[in-house]
PDB file of N, CA and C in Angstrom:
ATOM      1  N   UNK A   1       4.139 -85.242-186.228  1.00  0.00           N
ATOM      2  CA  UNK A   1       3.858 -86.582-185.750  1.00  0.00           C
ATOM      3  C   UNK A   1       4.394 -87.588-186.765  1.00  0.00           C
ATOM      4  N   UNK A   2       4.830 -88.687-186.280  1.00  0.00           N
ATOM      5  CA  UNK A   2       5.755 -89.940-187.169  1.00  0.00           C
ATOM      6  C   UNK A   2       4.350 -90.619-187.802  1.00  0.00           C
ATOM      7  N   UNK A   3       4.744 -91.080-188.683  1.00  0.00           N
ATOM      8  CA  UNK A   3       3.181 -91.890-189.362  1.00  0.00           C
ATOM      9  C   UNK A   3       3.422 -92.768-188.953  1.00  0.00           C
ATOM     10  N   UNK A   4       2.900 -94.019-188.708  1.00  0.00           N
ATOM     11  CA  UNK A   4       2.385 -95.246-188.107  1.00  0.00           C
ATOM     12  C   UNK A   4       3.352 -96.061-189.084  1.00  0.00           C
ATOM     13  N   UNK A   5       3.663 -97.434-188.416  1.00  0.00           N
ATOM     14  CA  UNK A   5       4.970 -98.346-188.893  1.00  0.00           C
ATOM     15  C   UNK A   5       3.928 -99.192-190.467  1.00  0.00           C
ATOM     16  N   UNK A   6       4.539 -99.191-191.087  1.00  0.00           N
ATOM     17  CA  UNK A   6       3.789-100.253-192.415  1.00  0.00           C
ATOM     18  C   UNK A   6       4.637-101.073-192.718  1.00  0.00           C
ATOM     19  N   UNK A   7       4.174-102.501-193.437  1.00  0.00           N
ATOM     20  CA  UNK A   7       4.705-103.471-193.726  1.00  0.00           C
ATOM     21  C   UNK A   7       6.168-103.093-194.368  1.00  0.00           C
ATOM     22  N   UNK A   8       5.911-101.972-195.159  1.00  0.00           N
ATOM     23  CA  UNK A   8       7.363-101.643-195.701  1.00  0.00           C
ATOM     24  C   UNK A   8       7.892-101.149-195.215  1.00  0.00           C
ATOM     25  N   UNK A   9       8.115-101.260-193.956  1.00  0.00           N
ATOM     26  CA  UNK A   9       9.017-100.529-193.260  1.00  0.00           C
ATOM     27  C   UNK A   9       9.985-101.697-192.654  1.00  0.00           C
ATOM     28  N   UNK A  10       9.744-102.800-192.830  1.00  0.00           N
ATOM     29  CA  UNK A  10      10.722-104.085-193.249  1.00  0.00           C
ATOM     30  C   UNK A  10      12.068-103.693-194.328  1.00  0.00           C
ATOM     31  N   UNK A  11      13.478-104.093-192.966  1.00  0.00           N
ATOM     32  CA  UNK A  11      14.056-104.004-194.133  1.00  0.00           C
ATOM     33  C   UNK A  11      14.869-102.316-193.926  1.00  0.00           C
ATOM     34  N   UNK A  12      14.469-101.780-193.292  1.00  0.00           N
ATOM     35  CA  UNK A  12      15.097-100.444-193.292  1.00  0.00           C
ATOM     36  C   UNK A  12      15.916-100.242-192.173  1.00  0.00           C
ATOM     37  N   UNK A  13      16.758 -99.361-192.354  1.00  0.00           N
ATOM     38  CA  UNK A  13      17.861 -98.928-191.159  1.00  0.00           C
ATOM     39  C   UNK A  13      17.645 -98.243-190.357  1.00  0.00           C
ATOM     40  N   UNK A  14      17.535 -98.206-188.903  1.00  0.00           N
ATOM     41  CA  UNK A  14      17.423 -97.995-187.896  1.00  0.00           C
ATOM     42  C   UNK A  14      18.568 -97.132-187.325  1.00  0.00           C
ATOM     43  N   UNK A  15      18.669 -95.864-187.334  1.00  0.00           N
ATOM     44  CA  UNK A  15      19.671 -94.992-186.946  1.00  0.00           C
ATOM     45  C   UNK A  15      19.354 -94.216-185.412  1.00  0.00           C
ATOM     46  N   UNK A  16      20.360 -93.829-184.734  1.00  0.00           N
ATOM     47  CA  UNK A  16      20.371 -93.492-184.068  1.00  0.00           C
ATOM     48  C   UNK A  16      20.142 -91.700-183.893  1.00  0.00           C
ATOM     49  N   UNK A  17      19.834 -90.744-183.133  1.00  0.00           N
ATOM     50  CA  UNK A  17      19.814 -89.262-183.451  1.00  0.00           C
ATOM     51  C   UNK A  17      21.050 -89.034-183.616  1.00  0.00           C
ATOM     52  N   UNK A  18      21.675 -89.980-183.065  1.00  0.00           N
ATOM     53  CA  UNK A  18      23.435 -88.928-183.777  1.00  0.00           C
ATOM     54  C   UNK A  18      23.848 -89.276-185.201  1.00  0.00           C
ATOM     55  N   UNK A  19      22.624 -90.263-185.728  1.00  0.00           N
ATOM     56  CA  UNK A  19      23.128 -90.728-187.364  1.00  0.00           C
ATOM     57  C   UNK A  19      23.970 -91.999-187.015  1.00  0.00           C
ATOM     58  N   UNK A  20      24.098 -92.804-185.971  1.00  0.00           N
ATOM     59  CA  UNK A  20      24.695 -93.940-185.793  1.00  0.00           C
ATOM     60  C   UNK A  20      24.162 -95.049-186.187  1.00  0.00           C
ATOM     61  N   UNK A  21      24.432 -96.210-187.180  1.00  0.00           N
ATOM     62  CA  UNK A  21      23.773 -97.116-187.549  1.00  0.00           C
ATOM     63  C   UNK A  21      23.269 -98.441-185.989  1.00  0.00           C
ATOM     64  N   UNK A  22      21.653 -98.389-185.935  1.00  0.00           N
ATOM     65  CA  UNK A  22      21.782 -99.461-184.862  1.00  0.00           C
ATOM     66  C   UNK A  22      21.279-101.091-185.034  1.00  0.00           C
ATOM     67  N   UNK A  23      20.530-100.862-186.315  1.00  0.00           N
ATOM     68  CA  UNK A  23      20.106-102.005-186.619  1.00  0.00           C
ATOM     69  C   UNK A  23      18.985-102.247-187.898  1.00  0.00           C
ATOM     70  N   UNK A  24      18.801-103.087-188.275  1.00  0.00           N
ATOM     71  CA  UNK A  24      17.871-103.314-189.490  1.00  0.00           C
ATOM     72  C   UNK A  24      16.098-104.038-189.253  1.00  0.00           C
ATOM     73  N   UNK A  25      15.175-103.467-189.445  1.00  0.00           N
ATOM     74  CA  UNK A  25      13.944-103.765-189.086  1.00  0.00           C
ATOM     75  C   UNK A  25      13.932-105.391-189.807  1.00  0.00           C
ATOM     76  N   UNK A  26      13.306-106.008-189.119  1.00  0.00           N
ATOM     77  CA  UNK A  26      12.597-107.694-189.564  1.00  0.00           C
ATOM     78  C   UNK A  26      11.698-107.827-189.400  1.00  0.00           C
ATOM     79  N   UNK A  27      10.941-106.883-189.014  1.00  0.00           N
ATOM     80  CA  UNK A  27       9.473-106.931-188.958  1.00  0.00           C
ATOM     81  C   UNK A  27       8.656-105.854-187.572  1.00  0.00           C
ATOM     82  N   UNK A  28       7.385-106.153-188.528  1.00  0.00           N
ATOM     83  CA  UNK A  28       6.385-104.531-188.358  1.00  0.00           C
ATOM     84  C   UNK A  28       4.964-105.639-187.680  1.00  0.00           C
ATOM     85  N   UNK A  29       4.765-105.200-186.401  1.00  0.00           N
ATOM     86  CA  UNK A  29       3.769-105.443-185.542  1.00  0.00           C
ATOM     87  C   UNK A  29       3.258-104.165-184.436  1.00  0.00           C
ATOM     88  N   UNK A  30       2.381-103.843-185.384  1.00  0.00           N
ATOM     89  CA  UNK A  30       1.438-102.492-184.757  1.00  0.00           C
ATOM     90  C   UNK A  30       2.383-101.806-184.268  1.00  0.00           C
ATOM     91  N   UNK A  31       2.390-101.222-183.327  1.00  0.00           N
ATOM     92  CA  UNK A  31       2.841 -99.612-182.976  1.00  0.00           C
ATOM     93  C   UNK A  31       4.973-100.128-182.694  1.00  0.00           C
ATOM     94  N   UNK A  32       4.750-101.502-183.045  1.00  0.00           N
ATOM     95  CA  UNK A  32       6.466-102.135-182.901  1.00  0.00           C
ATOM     96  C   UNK A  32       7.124-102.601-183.939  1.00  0.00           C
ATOM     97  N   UNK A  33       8.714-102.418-183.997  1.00  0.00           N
ATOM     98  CA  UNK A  33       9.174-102.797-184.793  1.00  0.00           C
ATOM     99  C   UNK A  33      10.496-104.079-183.878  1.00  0.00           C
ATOM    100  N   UNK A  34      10.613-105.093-184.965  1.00  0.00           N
ATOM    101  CA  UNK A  34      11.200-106.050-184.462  1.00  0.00           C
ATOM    102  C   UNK A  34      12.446-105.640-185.510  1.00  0.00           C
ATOM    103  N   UNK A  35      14.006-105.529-184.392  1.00  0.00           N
ATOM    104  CA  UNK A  35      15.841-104.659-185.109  1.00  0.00           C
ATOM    105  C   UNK A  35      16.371-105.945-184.723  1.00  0.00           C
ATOM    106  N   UNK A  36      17.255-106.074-185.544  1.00  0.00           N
ATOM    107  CA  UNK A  36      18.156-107.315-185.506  1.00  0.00           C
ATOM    108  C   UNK A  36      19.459-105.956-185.417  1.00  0.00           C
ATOM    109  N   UNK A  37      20.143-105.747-184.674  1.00  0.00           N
ATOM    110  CA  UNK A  37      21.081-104.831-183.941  1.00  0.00           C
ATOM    111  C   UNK A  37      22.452-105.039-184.841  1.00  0.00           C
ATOM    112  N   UNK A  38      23.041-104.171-185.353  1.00  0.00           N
ATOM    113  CA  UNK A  38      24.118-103.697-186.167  1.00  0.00           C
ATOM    114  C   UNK A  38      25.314-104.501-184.991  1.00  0.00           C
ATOM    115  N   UNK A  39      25.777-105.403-186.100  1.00  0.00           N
ATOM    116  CA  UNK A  39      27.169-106.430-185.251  1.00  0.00           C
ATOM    117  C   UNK A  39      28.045-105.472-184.343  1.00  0.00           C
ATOM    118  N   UNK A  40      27.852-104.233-184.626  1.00  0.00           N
ATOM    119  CA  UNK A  40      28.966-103.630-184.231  1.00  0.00           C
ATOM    120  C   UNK A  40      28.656-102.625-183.492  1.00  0.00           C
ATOM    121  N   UNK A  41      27.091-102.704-182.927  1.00  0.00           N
ATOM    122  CA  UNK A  41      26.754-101.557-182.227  1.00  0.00           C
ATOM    123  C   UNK A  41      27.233-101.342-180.726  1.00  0.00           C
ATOM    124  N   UNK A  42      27.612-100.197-180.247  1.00  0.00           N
ATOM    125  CA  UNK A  42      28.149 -99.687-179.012  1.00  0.00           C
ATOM    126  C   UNK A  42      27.199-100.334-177.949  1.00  0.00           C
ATOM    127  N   UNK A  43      28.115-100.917-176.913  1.00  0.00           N
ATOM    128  CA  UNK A  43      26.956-101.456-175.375  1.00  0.00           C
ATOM    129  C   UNK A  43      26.800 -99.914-174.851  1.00  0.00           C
ATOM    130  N   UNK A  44      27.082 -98.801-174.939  1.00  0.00           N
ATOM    131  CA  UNK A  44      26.804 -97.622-174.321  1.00  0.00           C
ATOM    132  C   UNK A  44      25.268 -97.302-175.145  1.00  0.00           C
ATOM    133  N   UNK A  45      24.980 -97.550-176.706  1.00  0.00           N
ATOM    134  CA  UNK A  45      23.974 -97.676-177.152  1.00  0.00           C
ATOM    135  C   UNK A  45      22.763 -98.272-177.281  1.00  0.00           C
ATOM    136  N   UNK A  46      23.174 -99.758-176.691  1.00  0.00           N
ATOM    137  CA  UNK A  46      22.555-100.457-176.474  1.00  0.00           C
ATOM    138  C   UNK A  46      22.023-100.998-175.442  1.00  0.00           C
ATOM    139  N   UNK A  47      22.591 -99.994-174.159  1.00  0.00           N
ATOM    140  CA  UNK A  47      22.470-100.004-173.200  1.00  0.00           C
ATOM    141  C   UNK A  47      20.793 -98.656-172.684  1.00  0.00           C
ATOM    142  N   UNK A  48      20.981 -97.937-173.420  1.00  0.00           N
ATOM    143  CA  UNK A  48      20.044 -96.734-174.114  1.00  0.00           C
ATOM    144  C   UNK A  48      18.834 -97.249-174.220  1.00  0.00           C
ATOM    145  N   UNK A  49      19.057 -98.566-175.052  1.00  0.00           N
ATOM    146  CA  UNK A  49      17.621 -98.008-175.739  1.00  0.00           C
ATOM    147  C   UNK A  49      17.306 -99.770-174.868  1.00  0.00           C
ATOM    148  N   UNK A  50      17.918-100.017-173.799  1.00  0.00           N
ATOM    149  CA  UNK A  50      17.320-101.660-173.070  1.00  0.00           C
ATOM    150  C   UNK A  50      17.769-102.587-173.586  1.00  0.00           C
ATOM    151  N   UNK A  51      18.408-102.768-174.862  1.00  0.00           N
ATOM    152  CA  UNK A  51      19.015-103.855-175.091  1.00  0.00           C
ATOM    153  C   UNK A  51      20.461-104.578-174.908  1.00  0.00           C
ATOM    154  N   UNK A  52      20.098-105.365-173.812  1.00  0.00           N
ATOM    155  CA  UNK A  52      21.040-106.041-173.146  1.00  0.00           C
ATOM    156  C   UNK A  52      20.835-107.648-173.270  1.00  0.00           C
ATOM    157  N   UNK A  53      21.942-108.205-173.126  1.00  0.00           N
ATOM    158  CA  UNK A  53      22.004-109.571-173.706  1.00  0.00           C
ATOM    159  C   UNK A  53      22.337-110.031-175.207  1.00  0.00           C
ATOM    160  N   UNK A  54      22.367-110.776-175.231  1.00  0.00           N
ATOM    161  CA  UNK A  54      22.503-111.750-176.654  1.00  0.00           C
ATOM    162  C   UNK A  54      21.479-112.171-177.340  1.00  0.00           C
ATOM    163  N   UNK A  55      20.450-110.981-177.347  1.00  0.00           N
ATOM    164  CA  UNK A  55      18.873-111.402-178.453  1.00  0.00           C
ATOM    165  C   UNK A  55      19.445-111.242-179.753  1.00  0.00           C
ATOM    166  N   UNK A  56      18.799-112.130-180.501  1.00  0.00           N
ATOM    167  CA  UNK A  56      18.861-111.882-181.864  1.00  0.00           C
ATOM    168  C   UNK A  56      18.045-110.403-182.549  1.00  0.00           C
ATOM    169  N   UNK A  57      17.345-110.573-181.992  1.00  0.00           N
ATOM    170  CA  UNK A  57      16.467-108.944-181.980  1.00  0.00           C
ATOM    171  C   UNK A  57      15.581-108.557-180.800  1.00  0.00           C
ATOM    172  N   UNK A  58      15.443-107.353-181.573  1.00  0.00           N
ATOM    173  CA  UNK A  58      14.413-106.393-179.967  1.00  0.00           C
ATOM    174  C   UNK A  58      13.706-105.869-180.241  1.00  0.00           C
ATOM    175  N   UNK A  59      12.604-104.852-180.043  1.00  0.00           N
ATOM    176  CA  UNK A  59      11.657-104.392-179.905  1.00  0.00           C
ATOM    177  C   UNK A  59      11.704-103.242-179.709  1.00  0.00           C
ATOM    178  N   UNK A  60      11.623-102.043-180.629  1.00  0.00           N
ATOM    179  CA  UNK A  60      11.561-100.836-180.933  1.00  0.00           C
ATOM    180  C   UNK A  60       9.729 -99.995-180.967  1.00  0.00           C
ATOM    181  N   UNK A  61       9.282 -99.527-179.527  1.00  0.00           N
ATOM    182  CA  UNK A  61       8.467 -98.994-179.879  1.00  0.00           C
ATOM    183  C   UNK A  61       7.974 -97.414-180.446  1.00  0.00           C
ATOM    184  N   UNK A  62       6.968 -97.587-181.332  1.00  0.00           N
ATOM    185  CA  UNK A  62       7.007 -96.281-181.914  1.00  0.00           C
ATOM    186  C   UNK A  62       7.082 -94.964-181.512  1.00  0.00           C
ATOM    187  N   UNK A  63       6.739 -94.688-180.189  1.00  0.00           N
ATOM    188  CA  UNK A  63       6.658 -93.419-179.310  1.00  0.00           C
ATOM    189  C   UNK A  63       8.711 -93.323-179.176  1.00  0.00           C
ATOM    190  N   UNK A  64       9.696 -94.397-179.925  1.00  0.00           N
ATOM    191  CA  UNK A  64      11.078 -93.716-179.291  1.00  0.00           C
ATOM    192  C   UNK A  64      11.375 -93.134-180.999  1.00  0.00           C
ATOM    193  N   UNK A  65      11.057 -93.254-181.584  1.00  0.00           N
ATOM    194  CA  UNK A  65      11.283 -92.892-183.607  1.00  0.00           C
ATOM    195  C   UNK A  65      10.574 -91.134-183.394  1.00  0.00           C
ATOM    196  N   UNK A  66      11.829 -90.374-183.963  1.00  0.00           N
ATOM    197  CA  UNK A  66      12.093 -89.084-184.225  1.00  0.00           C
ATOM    198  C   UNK A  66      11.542 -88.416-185.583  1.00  0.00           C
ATOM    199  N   UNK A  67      11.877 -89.572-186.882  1.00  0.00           N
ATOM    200  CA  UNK A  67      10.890 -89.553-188.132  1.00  0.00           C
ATOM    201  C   UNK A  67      11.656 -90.059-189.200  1.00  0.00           C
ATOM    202  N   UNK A  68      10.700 -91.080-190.044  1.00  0.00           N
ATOM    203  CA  UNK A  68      11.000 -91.724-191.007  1.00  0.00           C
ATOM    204  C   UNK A  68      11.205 -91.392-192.220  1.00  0.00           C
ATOM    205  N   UNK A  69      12.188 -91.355-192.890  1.00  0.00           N
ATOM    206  CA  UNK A  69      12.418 -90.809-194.295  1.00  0.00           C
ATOM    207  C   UNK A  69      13.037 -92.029-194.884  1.00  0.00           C
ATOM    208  N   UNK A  70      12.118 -92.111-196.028  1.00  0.00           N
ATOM    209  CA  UNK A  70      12.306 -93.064-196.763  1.00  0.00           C
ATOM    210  C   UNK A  70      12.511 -94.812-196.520  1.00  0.00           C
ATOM    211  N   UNK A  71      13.728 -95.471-196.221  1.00  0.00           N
ATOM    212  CA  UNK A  71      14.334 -96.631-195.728  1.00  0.00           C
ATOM    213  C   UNK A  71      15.017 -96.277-194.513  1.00  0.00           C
ATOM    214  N   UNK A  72      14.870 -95.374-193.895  1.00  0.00           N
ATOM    215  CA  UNK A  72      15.286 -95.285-192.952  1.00  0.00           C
ATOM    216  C   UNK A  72      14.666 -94.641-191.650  1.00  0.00           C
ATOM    217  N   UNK A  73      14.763 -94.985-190.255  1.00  0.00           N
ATOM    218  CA  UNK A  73      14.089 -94.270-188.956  1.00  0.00           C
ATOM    219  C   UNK A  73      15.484 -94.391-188.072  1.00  0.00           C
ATOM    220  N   UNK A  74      15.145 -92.669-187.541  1.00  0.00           N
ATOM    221  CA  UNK A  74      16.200 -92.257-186.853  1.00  0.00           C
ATOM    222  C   UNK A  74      14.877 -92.444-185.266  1.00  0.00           C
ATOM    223  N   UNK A  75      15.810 -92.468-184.377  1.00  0.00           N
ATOM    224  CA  UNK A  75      15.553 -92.408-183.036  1.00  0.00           C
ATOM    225  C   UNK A  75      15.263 -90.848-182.506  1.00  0.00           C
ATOM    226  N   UNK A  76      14.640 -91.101-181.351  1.00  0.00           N
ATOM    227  CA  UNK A  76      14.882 -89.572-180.621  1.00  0.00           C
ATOM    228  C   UNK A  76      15.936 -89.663-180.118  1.00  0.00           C
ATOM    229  N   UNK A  77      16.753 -88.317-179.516  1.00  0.00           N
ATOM    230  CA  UNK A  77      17.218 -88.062-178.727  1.00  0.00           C
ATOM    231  C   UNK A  77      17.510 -88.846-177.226  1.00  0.00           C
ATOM    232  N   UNK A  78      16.266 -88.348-176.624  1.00  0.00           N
ATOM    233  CA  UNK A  78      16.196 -89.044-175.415  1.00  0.00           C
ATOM    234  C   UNK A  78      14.804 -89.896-175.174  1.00  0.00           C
ATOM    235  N   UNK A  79      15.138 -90.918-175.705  1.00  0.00           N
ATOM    236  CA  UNK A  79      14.155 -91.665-175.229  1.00  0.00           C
ATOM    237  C   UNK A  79      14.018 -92.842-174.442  1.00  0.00           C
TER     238      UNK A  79
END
C-alpha cells in the first residue's frame, strides 16, 4: 500500500509507469495532489490520465500512484 501524500511531497516528480516525466507536484490536499504538467508532455499521456485543455495544473488522485520513493511518484499502469 502507497503511504498517504505529506506536505513534502511538494515539489517532487511525477513519473509515469513507463518512467516518463509528467509533471511536478505544487501542492498536497488530502488524498490529492495538485501537477503543474511537464511542458513537453505527450497529449496521448495526457489524454490518460484526463488532462485536457490548457490548465495550469491538475489533480492527481491517490488511488492512480503505484509508489513513492523518495522525490519522486510513479503512476500505475492502468489507471
Amino acid at each position: 500500500m502507497v503511504r498517504n501524500f505529506e506536505s513534502g511531497d511538494r515539489g517532487s516528480e511525477v513519473h509515469s509507469a513507463d518512467g516518463e516525466m509528467i509533471g511536478t507536484v505544487t501542492a498536497v490536499k488530502g488524498n490529492r495532489l495538485h501537477v503543474e504538467p511537464d511542458t513537453g508532455l505527450a497529449s496521448n499521456i495526457r489524454q490518460m490520465l484526463g488532462w485536457e485543455g490548457d490548465e495550469e495544473e491538475y489533480e492527481l488522485r491517490h488511488d492512480a500512484v503505484d509508489k513513492i520513493s523518495g522525490d519522486e511518484i510513479h503512476l500505475k499502469r492502468n489507471i
